[in-house]
C-alpha atoms as a PDB file:
ATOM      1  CA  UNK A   1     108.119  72.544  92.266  1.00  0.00           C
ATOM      2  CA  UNK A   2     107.021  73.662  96.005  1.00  0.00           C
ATOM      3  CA  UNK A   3     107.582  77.409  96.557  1.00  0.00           C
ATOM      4  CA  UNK A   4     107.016  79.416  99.828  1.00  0.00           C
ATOM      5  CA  UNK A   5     104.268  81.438  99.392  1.00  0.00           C
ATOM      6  CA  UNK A   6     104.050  84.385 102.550  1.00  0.00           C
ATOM      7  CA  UNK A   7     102.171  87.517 102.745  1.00  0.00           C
ATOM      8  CA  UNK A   8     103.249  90.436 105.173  1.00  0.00           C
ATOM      9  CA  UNK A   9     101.410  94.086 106.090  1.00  0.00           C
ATOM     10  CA  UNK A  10     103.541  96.915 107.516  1.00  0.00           C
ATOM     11  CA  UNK A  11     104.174 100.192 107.771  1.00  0.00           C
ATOM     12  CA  UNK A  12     106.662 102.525 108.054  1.00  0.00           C
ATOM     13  CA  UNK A  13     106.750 104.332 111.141  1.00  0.00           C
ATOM     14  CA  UNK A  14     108.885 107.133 110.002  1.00  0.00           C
ATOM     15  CA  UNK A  15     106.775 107.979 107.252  1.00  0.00           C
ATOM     16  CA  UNK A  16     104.049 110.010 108.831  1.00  0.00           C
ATOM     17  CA  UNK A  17     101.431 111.945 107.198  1.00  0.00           C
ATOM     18  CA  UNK A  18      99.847 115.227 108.406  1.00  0.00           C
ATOM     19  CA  UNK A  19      96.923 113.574 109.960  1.00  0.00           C
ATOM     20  CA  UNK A  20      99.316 111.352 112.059  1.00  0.00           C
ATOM     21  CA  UNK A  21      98.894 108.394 109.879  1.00  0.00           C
ATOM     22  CA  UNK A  22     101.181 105.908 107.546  1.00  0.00           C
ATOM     23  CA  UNK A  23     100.157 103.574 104.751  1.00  0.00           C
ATOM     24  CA  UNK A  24      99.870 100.274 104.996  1.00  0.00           C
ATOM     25  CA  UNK A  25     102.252  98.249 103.067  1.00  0.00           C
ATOM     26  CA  UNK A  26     101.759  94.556 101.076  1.00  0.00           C
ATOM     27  CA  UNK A  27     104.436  92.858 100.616  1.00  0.00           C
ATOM     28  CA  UNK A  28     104.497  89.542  98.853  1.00  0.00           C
ATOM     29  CA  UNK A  29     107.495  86.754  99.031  1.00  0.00           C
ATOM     30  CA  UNK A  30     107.306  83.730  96.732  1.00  0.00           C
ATOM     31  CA  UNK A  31     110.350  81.159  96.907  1.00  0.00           C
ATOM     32  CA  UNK A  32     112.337  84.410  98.021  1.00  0.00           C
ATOM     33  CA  UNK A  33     110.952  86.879  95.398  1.00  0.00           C
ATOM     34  CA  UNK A  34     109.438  89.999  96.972  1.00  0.00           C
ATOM     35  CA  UNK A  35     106.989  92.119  95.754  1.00  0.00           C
ATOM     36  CA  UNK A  36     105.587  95.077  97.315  1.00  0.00           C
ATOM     37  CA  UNK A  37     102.563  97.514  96.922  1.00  0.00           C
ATOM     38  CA  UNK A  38     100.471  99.888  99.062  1.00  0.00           C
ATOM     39  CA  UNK A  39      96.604  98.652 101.020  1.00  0.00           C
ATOM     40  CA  UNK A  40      95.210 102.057 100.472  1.00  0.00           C
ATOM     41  CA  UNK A  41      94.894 101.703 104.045  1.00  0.00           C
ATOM     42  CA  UNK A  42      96.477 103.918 106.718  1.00  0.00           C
ATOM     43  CA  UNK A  43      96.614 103.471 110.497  1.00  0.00           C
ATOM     44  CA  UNK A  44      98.215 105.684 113.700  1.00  0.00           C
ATOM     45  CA  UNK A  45     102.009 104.309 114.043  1.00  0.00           C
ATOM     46  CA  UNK A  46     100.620 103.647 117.894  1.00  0.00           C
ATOM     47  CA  UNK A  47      97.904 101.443 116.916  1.00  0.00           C
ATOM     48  CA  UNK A  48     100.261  98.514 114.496  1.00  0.00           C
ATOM     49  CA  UNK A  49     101.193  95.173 116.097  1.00  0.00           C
ATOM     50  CA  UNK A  50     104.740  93.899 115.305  1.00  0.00           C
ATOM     51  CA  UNK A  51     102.178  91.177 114.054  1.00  0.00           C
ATOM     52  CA  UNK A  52     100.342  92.939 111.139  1.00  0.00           C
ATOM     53  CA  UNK A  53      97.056  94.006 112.584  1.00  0.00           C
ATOM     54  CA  UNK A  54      95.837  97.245 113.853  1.00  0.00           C
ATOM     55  CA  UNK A  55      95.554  96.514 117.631  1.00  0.00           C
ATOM     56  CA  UNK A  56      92.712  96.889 119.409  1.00  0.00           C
ATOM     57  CA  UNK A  57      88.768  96.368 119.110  1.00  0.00           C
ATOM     58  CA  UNK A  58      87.667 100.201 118.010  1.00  0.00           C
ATOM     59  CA  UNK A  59      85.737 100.467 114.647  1.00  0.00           C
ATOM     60  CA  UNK A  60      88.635 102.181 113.111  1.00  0.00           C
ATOM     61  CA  UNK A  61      90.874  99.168 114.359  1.00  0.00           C
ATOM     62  CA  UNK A  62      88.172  96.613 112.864  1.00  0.00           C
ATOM     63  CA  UNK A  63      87.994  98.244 110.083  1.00  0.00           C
ATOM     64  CA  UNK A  64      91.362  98.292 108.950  1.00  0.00           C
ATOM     65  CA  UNK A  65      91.749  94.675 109.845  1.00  0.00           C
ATOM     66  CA  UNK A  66      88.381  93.885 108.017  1.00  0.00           C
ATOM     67  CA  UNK A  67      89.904  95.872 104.932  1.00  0.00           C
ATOM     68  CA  UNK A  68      93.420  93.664 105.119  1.00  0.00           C
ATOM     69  CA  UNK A  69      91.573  90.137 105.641  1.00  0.00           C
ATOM     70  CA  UNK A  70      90.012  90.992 102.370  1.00  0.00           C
ATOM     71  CA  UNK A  71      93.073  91.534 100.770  1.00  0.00           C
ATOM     72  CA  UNK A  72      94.630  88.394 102.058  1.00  0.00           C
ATOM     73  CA  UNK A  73      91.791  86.448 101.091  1.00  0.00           C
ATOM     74  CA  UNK A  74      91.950  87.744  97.198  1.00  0.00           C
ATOM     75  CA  UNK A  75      95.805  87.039  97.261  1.00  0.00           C
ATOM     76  CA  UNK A  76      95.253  83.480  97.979  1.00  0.00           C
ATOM     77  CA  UNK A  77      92.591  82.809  95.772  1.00  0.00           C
ATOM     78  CA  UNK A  78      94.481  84.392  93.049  1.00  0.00           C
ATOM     79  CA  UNK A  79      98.013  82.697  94.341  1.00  0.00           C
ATOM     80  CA  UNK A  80      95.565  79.219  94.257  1.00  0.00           C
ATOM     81  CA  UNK A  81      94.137  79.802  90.577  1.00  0.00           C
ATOM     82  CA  UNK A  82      97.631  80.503  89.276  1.00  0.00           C
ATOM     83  CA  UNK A  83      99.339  78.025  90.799  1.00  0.00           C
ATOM     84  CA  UNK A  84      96.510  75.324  89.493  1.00  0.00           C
ATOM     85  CA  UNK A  85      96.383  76.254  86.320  1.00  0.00           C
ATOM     86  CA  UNK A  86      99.984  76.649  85.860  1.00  0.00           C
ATOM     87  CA  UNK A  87     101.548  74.609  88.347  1.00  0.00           C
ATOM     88  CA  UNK A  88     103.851  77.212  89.499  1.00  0.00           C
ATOM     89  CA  UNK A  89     103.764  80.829  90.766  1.00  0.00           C
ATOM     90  CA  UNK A  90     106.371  83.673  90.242  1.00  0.00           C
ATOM     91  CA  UNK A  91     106.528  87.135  92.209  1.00  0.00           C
ATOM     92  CA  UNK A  92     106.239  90.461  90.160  1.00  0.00           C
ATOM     93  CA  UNK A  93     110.473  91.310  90.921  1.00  0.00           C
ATOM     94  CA  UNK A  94     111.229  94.241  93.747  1.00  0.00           C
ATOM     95  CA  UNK A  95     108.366  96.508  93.065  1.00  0.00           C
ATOM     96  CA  UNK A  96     109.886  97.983  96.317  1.00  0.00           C
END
């Protein structure tokens, strides 16, 4: 059974903190399932690409994308050892 497997970061621009900042979103989509769940990251509205990085080459801007990469990179592995030892892989329903 081939499912589509997709990770995506955002934020929500409307939902500002004091300092200026928003959280980071995860949201997860297997074979049209979506799950969603917060980075514990937060970044300046400004500084997110429509493409799910923090744009630009500042530590703060590194180090948000560092933190996300990481997260990425344990989803997959996780996704992979599932999926391998099951043969399939189901999304945790709307957590949204």
């Amino acid at each position: 059974m081939n499912s589509t497997y997709r990770i995506l970061f955002l934020v929500r621009r409307k939902n500002v903190n004091k300092d200026g900042l928003t959280s980071i979103s995860v949201r997860i989509s297997i074979s049209g399932d979506k799950s969603e769940f917060s980075s514990l990251q937060f970044v300046k509205p400004e500084m997110w690409s429509q493409t799910g990085r923090a744009i630009g080459r500042t530590k703060e801007a590194v180090t948000i994308n560092d933190a996300l990469d990481k997260i990425r990179i344990a989803l997959d592995k996780h996704y992979k050892s599932i999926l391998e030892k099951d043969g399939y892989v189901t999304a945790d329903k709307n957590q949204m």
